[in-house]
Protein backbone atom coordinates (compact mmCIF):
# COMPACT_ATOMS: atom_id res chain seq x y z
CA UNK A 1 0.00 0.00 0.00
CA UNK A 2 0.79 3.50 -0.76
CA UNK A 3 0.65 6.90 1.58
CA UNK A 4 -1.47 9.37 0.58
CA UNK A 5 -3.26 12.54 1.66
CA UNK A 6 -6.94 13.82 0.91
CA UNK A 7 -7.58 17.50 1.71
CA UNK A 8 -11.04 18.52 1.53
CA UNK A 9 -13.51 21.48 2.63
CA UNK A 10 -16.87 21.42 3.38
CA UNK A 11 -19.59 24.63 3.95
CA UNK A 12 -18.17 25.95 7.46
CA UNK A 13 -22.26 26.16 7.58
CA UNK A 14 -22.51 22.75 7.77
CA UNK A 15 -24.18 21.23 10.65
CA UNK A 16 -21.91 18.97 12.68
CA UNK A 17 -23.85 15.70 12.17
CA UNK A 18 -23.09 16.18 8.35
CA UNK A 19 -19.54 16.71 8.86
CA UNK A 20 -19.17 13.57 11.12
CA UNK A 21 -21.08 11.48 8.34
CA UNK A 22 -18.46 12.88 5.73
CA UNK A 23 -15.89 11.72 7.93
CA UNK A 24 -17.54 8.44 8.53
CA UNK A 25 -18.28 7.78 4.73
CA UNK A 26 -14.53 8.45 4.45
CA UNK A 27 -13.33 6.24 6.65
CA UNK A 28 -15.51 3.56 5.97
CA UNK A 29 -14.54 3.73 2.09
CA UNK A 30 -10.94 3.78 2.93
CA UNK A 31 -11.04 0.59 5.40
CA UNK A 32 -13.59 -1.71 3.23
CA UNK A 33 -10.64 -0.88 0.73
CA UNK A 34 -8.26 -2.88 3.32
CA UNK A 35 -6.41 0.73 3.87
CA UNK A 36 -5.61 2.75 6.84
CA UNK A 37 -5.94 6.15 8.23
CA UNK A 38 -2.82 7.58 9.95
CA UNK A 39 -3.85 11.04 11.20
CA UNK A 40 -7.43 13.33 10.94
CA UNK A 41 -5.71 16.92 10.90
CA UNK A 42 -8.99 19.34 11.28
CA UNK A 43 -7.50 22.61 9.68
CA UNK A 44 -10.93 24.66 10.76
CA UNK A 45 -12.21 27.46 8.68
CA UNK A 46 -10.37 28.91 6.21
CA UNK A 47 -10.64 31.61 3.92
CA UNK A 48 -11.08 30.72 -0.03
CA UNK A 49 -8.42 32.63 -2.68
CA UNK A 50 -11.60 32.77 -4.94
CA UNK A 51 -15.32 32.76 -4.31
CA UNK A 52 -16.89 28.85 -4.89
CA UNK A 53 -20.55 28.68 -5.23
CA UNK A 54 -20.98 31.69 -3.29
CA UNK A 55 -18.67 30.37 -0.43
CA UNK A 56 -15.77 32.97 0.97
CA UNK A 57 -14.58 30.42 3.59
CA UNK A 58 -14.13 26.64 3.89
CA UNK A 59 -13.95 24.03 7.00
CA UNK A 60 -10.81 21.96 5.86
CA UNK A 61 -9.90 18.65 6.67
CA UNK A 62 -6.39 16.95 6.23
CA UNK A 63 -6.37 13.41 6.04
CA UNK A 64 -3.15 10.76 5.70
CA UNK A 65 -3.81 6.92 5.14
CA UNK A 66 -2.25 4.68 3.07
CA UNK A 67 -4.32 2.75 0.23
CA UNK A 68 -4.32 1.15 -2.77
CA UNK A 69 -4.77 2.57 -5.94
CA UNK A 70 -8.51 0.75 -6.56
CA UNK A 71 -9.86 2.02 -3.03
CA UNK A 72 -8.41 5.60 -4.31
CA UNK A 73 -10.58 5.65 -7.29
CA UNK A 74 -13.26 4.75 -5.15
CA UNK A 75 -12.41 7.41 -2.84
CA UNK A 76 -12.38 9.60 -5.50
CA UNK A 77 -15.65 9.24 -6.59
CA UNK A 78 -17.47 9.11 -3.41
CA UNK A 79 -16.26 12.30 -2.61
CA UNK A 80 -17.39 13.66 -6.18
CA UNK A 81 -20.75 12.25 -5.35
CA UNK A 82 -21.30 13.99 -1.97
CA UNK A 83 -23.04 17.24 -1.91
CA UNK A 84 -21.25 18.32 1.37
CA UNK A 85 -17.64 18.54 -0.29
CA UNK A 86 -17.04 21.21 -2.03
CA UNK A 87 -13.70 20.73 -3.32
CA UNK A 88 -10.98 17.68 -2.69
CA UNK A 89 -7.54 16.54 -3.21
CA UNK A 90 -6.35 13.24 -2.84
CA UNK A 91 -2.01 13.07 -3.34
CA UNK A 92 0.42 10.70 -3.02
CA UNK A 93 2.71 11.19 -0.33
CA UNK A 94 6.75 10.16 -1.05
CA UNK A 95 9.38 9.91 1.49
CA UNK A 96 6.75 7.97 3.76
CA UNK A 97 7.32 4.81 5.57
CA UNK A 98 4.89 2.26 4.31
């Protein structure tokens, strides 16, 4: 398995109970995928270079698990699919111990 890192952002308006089932959904698509998450890093809100969909600020997440590269694709479209993420990133880490 390979390291990587998703970054993400969600509407800092978000309710809390739709945050945690972001979280959850990403988790749980990462582990059925026989991968693991290192560390959560919860970046809080942040302000946006450029207005997207009318949002001036985003709650970021940071997460690093390794994976491999089928459970990334699936990653990958999850979080297309879910209305709560605005934006996401998913990179391969180098230099990491795996």
């Amino acid at each position: 398995m390979k390291a990587y890192e998703l970054l993400f952002f969600v509407d800092p308006s978000l309710d809390p109970e739709t945050r945690l089932a972001v979280m959850k959904r990403i988790d749980t698509t990462i582990t059925e995928g026989n991968g693991k998450v290192d560390n959560v890093d919860e970046w809080g809100k942040r302000r946006l270079a450029y207005e997207i969909n009318k949002l001036t600020e985003g709650d970021y997440t940071l997460i690093n698990f390794h994976a491999d590269s089928s459970t990334i694709a699936e990653l990958d479209r999850v979080l297309r699919i879910t209305d709560a993420v605005v934006r996401h990133m998913i990179v391969r880490r180098e230099n990491v111990a795996e």
